[in-house]
C-alpha atoms as a PDB file:
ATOM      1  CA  UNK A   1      15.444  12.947 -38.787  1.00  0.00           C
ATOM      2  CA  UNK A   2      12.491  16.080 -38.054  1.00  0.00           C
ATOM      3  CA  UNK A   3       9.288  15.281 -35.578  1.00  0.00           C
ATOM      4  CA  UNK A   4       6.594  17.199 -36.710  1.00  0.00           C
ATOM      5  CA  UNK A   5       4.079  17.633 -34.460  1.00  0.00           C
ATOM      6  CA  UNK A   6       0.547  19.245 -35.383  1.00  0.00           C
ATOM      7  CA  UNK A   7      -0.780  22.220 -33.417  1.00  0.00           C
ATOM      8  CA  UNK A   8      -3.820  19.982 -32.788  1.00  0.00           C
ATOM      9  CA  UNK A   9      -2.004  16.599 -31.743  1.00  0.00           C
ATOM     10  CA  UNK A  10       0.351  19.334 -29.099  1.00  0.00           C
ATOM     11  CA  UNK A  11      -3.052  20.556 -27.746  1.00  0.00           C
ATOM     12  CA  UNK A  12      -4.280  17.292 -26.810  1.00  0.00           C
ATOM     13  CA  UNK A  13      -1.207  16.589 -25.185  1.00  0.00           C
ATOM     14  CA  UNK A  14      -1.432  19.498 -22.943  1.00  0.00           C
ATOM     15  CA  UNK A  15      -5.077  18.904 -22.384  1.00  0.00           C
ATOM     16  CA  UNK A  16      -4.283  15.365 -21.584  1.00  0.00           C
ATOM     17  CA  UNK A  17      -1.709  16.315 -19.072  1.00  0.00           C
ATOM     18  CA  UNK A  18      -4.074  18.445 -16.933  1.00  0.00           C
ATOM     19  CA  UNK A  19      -6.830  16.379 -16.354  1.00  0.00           C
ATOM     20  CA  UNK A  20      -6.274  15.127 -13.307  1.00  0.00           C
ATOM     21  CA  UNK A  21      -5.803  11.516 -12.229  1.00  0.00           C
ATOM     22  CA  UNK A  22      -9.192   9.614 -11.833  1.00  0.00           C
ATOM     23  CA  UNK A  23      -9.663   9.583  -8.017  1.00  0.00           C
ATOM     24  CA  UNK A  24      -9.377   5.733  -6.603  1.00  0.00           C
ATOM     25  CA  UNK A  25     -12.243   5.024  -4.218  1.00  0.00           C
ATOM     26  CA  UNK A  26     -11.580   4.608  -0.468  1.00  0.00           C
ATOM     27  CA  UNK A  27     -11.464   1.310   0.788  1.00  0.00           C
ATOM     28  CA  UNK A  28     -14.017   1.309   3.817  1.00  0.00           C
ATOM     29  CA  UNK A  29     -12.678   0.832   7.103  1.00  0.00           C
ATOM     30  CA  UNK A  30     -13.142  -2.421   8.283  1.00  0.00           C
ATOM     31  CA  UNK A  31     -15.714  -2.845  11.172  1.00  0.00           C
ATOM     32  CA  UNK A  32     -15.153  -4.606  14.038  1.00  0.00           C
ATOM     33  CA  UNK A  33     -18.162  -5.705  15.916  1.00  0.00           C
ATOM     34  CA  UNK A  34     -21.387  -8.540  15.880  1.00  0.00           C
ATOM     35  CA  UNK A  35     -24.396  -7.530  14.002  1.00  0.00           C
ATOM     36  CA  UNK A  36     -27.026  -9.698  15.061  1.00  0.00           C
ATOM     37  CA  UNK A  37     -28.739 -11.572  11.700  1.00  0.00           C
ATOM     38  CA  UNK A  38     -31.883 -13.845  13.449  1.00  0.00           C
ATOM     39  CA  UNK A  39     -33.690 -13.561  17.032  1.00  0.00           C
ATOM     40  CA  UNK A  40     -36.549 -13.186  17.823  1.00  0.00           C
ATOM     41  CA  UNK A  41     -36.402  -9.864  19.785  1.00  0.00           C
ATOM     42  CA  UNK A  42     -35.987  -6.350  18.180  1.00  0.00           C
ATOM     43  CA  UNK A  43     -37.766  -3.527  16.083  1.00  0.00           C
ATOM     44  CA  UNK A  44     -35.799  -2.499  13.311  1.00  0.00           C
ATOM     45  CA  UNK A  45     -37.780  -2.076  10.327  1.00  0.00           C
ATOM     46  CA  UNK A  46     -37.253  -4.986   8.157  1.00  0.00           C
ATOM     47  CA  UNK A  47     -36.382  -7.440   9.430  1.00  0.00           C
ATOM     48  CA  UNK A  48     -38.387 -10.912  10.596  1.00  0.00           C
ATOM     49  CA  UNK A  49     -38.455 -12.049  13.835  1.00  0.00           C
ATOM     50  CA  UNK A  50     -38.182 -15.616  14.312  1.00  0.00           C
ATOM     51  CA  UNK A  51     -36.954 -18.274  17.272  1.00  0.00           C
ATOM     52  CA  UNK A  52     -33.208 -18.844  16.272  1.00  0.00           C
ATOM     53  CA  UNK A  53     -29.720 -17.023  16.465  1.00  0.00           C
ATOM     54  CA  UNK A  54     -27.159 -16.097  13.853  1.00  0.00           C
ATOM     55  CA  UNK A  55     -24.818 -13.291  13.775  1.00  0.00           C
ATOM     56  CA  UNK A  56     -21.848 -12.023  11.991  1.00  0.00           C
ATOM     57  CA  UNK A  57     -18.409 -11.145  13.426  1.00  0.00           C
ATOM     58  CA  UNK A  58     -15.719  -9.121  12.033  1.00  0.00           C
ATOM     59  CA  UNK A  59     -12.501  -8.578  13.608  1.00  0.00           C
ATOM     60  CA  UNK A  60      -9.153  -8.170  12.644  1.00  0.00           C
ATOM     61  CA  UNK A  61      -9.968  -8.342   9.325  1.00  0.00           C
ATOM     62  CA  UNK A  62     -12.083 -11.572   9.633  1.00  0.00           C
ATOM     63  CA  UNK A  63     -15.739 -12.153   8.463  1.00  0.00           C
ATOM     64  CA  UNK A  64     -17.235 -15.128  10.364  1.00  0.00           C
ATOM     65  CA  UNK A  65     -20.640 -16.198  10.543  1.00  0.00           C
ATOM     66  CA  UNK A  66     -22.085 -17.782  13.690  1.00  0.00           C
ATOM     67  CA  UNK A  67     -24.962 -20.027  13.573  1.00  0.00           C
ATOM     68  CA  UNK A  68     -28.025 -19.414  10.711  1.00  0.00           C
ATOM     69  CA  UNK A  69     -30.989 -19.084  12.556  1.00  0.00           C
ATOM     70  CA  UNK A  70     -34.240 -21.096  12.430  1.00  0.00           C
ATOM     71  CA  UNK A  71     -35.500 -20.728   8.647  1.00  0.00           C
ATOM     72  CA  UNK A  72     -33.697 -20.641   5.545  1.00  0.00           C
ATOM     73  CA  UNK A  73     -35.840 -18.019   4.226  1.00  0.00           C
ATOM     74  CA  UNK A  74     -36.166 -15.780   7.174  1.00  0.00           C
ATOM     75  CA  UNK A  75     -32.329 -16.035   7.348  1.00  0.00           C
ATOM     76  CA  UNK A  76     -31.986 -14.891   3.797  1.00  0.00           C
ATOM     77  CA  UNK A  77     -33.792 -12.178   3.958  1.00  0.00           C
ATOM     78  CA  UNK A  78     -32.322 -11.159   6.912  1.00  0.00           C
ATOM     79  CA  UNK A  79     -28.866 -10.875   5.384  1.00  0.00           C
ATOM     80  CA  UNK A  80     -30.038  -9.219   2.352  1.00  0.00           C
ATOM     81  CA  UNK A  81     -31.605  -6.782   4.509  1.00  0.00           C
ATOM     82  CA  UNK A  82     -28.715  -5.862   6.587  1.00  0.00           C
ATOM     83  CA  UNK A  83     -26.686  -6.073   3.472  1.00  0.00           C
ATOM     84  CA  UNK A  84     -24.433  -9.265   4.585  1.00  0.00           C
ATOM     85  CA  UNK A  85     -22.560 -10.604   1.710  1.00  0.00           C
ATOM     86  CA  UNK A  86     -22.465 -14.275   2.300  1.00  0.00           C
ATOM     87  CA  UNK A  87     -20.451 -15.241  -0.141  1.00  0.00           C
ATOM     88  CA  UNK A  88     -17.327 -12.791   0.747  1.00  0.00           C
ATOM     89  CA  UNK A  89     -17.196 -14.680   4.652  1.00  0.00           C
ATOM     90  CA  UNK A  90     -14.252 -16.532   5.599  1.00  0.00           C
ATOM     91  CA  UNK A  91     -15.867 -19.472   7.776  1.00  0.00           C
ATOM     92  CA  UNK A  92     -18.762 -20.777   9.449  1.00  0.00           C
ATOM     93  CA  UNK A  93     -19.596 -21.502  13.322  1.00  0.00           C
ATOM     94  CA  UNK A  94     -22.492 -23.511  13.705  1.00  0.00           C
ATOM     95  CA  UNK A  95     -22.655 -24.217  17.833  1.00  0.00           C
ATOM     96  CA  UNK A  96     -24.801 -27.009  17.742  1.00  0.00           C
ATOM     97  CA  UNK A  97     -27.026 -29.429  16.096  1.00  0.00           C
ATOM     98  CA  UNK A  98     -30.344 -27.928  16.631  1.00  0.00           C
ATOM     99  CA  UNK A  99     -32.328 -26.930  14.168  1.00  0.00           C
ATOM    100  CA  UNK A 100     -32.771 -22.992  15.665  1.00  0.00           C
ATOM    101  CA  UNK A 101     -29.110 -22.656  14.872  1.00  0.00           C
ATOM    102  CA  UNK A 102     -28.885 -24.915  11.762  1.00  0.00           C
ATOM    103  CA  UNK A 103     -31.917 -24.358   9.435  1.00  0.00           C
ATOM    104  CA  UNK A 104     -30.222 -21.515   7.197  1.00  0.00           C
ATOM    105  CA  UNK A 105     -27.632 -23.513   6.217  1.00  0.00           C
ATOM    106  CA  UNK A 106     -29.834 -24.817   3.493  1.00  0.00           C
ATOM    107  CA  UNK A 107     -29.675 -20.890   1.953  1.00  0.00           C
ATOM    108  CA  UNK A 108     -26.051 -20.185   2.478  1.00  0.00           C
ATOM    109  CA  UNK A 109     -24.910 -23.567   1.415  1.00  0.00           C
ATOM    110  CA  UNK A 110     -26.846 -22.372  -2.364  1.00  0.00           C
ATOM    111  CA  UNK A 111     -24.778 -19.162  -2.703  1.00  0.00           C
ATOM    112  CA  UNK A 112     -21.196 -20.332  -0.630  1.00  0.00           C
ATOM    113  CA  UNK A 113     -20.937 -24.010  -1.326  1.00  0.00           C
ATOM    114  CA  UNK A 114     -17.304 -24.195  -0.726  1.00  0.00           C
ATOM    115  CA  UNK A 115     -17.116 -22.217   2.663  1.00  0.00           C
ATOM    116  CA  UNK A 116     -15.649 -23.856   5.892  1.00  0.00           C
ATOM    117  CA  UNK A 117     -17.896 -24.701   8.557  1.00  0.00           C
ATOM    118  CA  UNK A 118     -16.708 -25.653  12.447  1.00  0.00           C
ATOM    119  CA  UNK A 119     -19.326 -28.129  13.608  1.00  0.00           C
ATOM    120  CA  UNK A 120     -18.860 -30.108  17.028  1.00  0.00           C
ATOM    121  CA  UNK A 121     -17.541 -33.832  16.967  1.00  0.00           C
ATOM    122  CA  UNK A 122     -20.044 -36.055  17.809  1.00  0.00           C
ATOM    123  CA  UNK A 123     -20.930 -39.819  17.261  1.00  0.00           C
ATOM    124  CA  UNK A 124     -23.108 -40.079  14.986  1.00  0.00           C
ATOM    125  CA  UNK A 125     -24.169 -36.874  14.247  1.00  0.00           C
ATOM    126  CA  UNK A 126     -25.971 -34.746  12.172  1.00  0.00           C
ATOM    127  CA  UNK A 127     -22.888 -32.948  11.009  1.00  0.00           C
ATOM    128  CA  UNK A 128     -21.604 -36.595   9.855  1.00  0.00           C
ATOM    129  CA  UNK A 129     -19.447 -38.679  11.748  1.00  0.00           C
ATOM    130  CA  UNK A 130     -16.656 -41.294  11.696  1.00  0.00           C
ATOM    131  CA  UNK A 131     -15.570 -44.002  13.389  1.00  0.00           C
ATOM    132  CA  UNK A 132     -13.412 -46.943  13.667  1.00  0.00           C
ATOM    133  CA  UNK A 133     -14.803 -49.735  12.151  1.00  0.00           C
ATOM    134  CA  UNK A 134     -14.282 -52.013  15.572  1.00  0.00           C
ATOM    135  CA  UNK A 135     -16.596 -49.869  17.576  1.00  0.00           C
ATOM    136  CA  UNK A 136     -18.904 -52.643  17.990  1.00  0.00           C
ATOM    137  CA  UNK A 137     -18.489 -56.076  20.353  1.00  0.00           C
ATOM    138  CA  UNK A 138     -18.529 -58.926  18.219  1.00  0.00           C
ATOM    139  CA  UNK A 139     -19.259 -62.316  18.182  1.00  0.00           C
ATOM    140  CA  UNK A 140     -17.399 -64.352  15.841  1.00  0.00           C
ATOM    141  CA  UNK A 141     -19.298 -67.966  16.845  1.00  0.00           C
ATOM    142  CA  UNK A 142     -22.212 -66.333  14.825  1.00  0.00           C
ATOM    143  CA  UNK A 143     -22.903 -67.483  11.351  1.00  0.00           C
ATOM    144  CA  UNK A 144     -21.815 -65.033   8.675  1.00  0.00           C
ATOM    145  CA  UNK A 145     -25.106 -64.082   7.230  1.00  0.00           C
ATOM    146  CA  UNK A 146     -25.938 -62.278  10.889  1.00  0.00           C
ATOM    147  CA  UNK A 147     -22.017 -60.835  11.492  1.00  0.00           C
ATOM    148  CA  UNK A 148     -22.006 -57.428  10.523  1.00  0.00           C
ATOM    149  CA  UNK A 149     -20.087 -56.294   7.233  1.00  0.00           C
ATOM    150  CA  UNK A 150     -19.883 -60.382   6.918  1.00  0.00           C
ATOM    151  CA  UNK A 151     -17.596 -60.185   9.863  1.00  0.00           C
ATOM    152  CA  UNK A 152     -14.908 -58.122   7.735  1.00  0.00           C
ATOM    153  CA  UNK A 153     -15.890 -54.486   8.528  1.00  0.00           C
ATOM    154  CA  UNK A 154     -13.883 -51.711   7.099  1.00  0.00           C
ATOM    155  CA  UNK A 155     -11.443 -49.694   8.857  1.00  0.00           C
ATOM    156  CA  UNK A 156     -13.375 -46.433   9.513  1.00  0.00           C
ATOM    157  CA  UNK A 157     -17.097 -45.819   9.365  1.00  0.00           C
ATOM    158  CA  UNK A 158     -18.299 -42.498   8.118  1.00  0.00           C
ATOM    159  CA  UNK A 159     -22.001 -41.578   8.934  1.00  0.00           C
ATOM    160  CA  UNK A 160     -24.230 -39.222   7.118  1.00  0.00           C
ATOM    161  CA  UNK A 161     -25.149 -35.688   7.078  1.00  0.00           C
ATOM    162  CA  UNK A 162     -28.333 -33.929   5.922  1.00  0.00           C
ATOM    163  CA  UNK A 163     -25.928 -31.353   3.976  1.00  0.00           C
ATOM    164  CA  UNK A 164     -24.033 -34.105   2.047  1.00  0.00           C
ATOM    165  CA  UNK A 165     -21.765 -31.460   0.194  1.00  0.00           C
ATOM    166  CA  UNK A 166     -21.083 -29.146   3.172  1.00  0.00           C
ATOM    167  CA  UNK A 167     -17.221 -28.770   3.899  1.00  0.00           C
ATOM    168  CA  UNK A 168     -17.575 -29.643   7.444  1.00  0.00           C
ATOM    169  CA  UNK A 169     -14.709 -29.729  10.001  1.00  0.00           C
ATOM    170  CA  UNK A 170     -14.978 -31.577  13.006  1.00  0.00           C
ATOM    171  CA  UNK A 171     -13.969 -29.407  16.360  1.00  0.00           C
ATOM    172  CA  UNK A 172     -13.145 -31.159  19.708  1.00  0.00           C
ATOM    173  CA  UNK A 173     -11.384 -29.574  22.680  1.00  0.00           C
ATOM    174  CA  UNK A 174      -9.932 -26.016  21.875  1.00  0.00           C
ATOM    175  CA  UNK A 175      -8.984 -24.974  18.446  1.00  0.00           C
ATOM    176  CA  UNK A 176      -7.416 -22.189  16.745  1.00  0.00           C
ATOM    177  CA  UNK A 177      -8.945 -21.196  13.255  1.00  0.00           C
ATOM    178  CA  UNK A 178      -7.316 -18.562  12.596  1.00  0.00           C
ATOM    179  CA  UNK A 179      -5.078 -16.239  14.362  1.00  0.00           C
ATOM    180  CA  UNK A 180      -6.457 -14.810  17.757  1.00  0.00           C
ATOM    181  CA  UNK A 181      -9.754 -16.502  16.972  1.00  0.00           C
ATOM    182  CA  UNK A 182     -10.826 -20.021  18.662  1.00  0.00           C
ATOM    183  CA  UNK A 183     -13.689 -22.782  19.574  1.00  0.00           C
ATOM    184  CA  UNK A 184     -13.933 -24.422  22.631  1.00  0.00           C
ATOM    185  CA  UNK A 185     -16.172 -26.994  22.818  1.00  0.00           C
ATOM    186  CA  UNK A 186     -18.245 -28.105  25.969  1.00  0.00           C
ATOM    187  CA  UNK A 187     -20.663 -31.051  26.745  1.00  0.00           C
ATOM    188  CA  UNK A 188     -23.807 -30.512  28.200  1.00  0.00           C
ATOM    189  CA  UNK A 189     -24.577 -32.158  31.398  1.00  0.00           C
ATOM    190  CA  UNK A 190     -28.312 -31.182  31.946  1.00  0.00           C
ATOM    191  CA  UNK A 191     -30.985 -33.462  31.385  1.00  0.00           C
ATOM    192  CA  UNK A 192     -32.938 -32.941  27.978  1.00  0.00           C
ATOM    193  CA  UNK A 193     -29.467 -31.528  26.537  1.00  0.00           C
ATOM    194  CA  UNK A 194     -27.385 -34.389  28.470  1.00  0.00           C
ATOM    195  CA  UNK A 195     -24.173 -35.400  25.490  1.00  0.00           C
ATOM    196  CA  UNK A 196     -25.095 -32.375  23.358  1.00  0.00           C
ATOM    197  CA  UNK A 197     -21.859 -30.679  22.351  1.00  0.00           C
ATOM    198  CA  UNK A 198     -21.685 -27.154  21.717  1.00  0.00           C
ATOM    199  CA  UNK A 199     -18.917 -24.658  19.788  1.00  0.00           C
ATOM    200  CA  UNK A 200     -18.421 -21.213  21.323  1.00  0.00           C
ATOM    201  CA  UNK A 201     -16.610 -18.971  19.469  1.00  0.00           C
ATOM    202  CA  UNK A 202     -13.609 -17.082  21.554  1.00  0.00           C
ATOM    203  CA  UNK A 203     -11.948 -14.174  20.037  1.00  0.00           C
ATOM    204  CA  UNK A 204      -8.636 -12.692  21.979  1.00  0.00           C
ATOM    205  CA  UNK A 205      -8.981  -8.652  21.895  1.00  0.00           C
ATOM    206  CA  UNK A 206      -6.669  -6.567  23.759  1.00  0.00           C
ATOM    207  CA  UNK A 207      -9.410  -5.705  26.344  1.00  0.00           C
ATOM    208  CA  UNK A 208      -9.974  -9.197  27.006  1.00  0.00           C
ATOM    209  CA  UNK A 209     -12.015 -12.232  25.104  1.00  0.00           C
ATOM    210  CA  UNK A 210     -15.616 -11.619  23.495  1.00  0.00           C
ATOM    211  CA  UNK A 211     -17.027 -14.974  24.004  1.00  0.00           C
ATOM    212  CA  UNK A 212     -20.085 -15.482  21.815  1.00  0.00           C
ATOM    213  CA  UNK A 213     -22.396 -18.571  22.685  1.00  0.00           C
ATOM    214  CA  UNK A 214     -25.263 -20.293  20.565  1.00  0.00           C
ATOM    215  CA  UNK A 215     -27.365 -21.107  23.651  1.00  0.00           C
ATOM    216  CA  UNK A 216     -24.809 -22.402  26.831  1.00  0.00           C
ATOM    217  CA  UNK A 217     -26.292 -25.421  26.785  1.00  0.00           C
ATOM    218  CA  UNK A 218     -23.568 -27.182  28.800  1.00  0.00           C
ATOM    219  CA  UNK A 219     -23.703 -23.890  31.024  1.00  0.00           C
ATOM    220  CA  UNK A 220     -22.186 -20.265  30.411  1.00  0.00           C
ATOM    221  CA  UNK A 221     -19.979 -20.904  33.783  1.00  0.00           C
ATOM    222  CA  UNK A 222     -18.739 -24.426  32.094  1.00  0.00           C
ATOM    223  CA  UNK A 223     -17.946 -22.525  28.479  1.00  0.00           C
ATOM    224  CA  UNK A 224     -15.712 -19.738  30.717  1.00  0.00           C
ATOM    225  CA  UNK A 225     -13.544 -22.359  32.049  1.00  0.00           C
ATOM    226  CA  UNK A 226     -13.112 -23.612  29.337  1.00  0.00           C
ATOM    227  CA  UNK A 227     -12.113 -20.470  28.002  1.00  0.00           C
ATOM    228  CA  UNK A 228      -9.474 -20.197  29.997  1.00  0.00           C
ATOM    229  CA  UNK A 229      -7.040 -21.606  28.090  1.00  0.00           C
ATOM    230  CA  UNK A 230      -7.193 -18.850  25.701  1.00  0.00           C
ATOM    231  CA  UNK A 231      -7.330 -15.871  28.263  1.00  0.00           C
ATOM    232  CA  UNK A 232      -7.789 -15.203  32.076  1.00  0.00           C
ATOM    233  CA  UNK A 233     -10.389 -12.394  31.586  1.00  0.00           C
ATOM    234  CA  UNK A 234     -13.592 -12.363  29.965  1.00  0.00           C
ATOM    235  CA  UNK A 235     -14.399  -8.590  28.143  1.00  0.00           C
ATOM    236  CA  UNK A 236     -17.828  -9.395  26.495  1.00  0.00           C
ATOM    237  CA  UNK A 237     -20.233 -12.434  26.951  1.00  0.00           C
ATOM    238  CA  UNK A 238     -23.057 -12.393  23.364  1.00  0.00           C
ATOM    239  CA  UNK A 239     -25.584 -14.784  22.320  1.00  0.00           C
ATOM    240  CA  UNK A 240     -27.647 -16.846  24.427  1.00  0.00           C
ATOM    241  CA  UNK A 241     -27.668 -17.838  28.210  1.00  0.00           C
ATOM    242  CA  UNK A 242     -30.620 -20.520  28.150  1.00  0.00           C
ATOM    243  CA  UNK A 243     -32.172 -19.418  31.575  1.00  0.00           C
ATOM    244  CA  UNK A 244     -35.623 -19.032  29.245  1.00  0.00           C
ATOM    245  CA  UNK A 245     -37.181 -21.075  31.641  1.00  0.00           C
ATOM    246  CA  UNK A 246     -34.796 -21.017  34.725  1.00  0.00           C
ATOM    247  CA  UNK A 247     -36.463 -20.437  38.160  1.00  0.00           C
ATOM    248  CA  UNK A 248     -35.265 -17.052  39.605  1.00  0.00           C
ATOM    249  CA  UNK A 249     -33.095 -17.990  42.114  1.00  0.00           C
ATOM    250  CA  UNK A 250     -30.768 -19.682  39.590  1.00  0.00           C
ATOM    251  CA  UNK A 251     -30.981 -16.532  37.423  1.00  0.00           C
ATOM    252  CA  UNK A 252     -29.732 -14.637  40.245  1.00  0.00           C
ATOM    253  CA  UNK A 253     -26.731 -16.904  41.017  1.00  0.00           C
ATOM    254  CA  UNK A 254     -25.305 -17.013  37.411  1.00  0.00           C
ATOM    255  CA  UNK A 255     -25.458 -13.258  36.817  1.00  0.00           C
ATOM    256  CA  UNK A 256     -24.191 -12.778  40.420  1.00  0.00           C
ATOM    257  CA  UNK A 257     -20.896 -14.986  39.155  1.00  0.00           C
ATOM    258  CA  UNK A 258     -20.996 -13.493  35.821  1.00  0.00           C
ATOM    259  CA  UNK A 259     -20.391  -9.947  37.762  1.00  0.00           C
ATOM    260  CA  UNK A 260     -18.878 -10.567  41.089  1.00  0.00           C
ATOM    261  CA  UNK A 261     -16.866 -13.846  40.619  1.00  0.00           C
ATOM    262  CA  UNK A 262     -15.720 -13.628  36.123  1.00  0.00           C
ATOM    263  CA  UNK A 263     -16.174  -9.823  36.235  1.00  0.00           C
ATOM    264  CA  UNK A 264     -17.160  -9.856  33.043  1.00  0.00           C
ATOM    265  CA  UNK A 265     -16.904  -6.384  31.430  1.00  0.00           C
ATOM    266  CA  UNK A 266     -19.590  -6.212  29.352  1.00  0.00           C
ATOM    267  CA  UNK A 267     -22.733  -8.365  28.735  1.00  0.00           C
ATOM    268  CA  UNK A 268     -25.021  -8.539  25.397  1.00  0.00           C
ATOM    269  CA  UNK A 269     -27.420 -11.318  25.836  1.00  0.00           C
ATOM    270  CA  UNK A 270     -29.792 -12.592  22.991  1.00  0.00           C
ATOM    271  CA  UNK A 271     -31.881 -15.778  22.119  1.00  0.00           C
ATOM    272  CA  UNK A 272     -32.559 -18.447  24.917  1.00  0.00           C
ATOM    273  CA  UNK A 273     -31.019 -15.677  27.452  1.00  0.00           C
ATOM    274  CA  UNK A 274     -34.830 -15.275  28.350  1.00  0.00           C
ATOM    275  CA  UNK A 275     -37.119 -12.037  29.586  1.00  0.00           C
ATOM    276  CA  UNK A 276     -36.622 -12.474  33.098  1.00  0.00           C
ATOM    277  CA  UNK A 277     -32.882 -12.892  32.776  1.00  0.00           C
ATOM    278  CA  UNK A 278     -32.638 -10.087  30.318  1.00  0.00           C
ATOM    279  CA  UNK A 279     -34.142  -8.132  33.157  1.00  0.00           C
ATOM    280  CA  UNK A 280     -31.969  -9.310  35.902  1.00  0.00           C
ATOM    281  CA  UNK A 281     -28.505  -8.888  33.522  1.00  0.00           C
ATOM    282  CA  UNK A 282     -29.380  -5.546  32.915  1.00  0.00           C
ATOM    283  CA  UNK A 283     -29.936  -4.285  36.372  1.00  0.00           C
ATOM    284  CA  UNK A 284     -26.625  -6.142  37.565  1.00  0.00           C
ATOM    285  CA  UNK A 285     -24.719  -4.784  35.121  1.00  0.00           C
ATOM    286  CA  UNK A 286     -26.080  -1.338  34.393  1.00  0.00           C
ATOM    287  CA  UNK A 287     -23.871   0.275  32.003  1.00  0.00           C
ATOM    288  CA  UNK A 288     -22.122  -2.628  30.668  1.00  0.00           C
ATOM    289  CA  UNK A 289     -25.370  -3.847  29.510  1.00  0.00           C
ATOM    290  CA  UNK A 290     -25.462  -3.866  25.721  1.00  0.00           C
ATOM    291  CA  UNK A 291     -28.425  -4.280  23.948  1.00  0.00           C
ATOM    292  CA  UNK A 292     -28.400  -6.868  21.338  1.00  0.00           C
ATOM    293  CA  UNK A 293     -31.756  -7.208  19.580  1.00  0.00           C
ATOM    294  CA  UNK A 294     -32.178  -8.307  15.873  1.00  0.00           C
ATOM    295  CA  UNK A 295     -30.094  -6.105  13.403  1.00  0.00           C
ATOM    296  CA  UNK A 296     -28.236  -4.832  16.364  1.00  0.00           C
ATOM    297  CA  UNK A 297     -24.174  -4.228  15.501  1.00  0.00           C
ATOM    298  CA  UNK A 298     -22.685  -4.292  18.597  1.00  0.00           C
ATOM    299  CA  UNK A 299     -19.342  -2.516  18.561  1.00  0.00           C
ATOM    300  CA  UNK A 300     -15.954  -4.961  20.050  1.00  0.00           C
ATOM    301  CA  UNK A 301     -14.106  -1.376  19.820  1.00  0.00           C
ATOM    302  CA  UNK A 302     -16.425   0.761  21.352  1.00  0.00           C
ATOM    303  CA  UNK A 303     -14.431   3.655  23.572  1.00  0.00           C
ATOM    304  CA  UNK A 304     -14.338   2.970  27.305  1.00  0.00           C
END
């Protein structure tokens, strides 16, 4: 059997053949660094100050959000300014129950219902709670009518949230979420704080861990032992110290231990760190001093 092939039909076949191939885009390189989202320090153009914290982390191929700041609003459009896709993040850190760290939950909860958040375990907390249904003393010579649950209660008790359809998960003690990343959680012991438990986020580099705090309630001293179960040496302490109102003297003694007794690498303080201890950090640590004001991306691979 005879092909015949038209003149026409062989010319768009050559033609066809040397057009090249479409060129596929690059895939961007992946960052790997903390861009601050909320605080209330900074003067990039566009962004709102406000009393609160958030940032984002990404390492190792990771996208985690830590804490959401003060104000739903202010929080959104702090993201959309920076050009943080919310909705593309892998989990959640929230550090602790107060509302400078919770608030924007209420706007990324809209766009990412599904995501995981890491909240601390506490009794009866605002993250929810459960526990076992015997908690309580009893007294079964009461009449039934004042025994709670009838004097049947059920096995486990599970408390409320005020984000009902959040997919919470309850941290205690250290965890690993995900490989070379983990939450320790400490209990604060100071008075006005006292039983608050707080999540710091711990990532394992090979320079050492980047330890990034919500506000150290428990103290940033307490949340470095603790850290080290995960690593002996601390590379980079972010986030906020709460010495906003700390007399002087007890300024000076935590960044002298920070430098002389952790010899921590590298220090980028933010929220409840405080004015006067931004000002003593920075002259302790000179060089290692990394400014970390709103819209800030501070770089974990920075060269030496």
């Amino acid at each position: 059997m005879e092909v015949f092939i038209s003149l026409r039909s062989l010319a768009g076949l050559l033609l066809w053949a040397l057009v090249p191939a479409p060129v596929q885009p690059a895939t961007p390189p992946q960052r790997s660094g903390v861009t601050i989202l909320y605080d209330a320090f900074g003067d990039r153009p566009g962004l709102s100050r406000d009393w609160g914290f958030a940032a984002l982390v990404e390492y190792g191929g990771k996208r985690v959000l830590f804490d959401t700041g003060n104000n739903a609003h202010v929080f959104a459009r702090n993201a959309r300014a920076l050009h943080v896709d919310l909705r593309s993040i892998d989990f959640v850190v929230v550090s602790h129950r107060h509302g400078d760290h919770t608030a924007g939950l209420n706007y990324l909860l809209q766009i990412n219902p599904k995501v995981k958040i890491y909240v601390p375990k506490e009794g009866f907390g605002v993250f929810g709670a459960a526990l076992p249904g015997s908690f309580f003393r009893t007294d079964s010579a009461l009449p039934v009518r004042m025994r709670y649950f009838a004097g049947v209660p059920p096995e486990e008790l599970r408390f409320g949230t005020a984000w009902p359809g959040a997919n919470f998960t309850w941290v205690e003690g250290q965890t690993e979420v995900a490989p070379g990343f983990f939450l320790v959680s400490t209990v604060s012991k100071t008075p006005g704080t006292l039983e608050l438990h707080e999540l710091s986020l711990v990532i394992r580099t090979p320079r050492g861990l980047v330890v990034l705090v919500g506000c150290s309630h428990p103290g940033i001293q307490t949340i470095l032992e603790a850290t080290r179960g995960v690593g002996e040496h601390v590379h980079l302490i972010m986030g906020g110290l709460h010495l906003v109102n700390t007399p002087d003297p007890e300024i000076q003694r935590v960044v002298g231990s920070l430098d002389h007794d952790w010899q921590v690498d590298l220090i980028a303080p933010g929220h409840c760190t405080g004015e006067p201890a931004f000002a003593a950090l920075q002259r302790a640590f000179g060089r290692r001093y990394r400014y970390a004001g709103l819209g800030t991306f501070v770089d974990l691979e920075e060269p030496e």
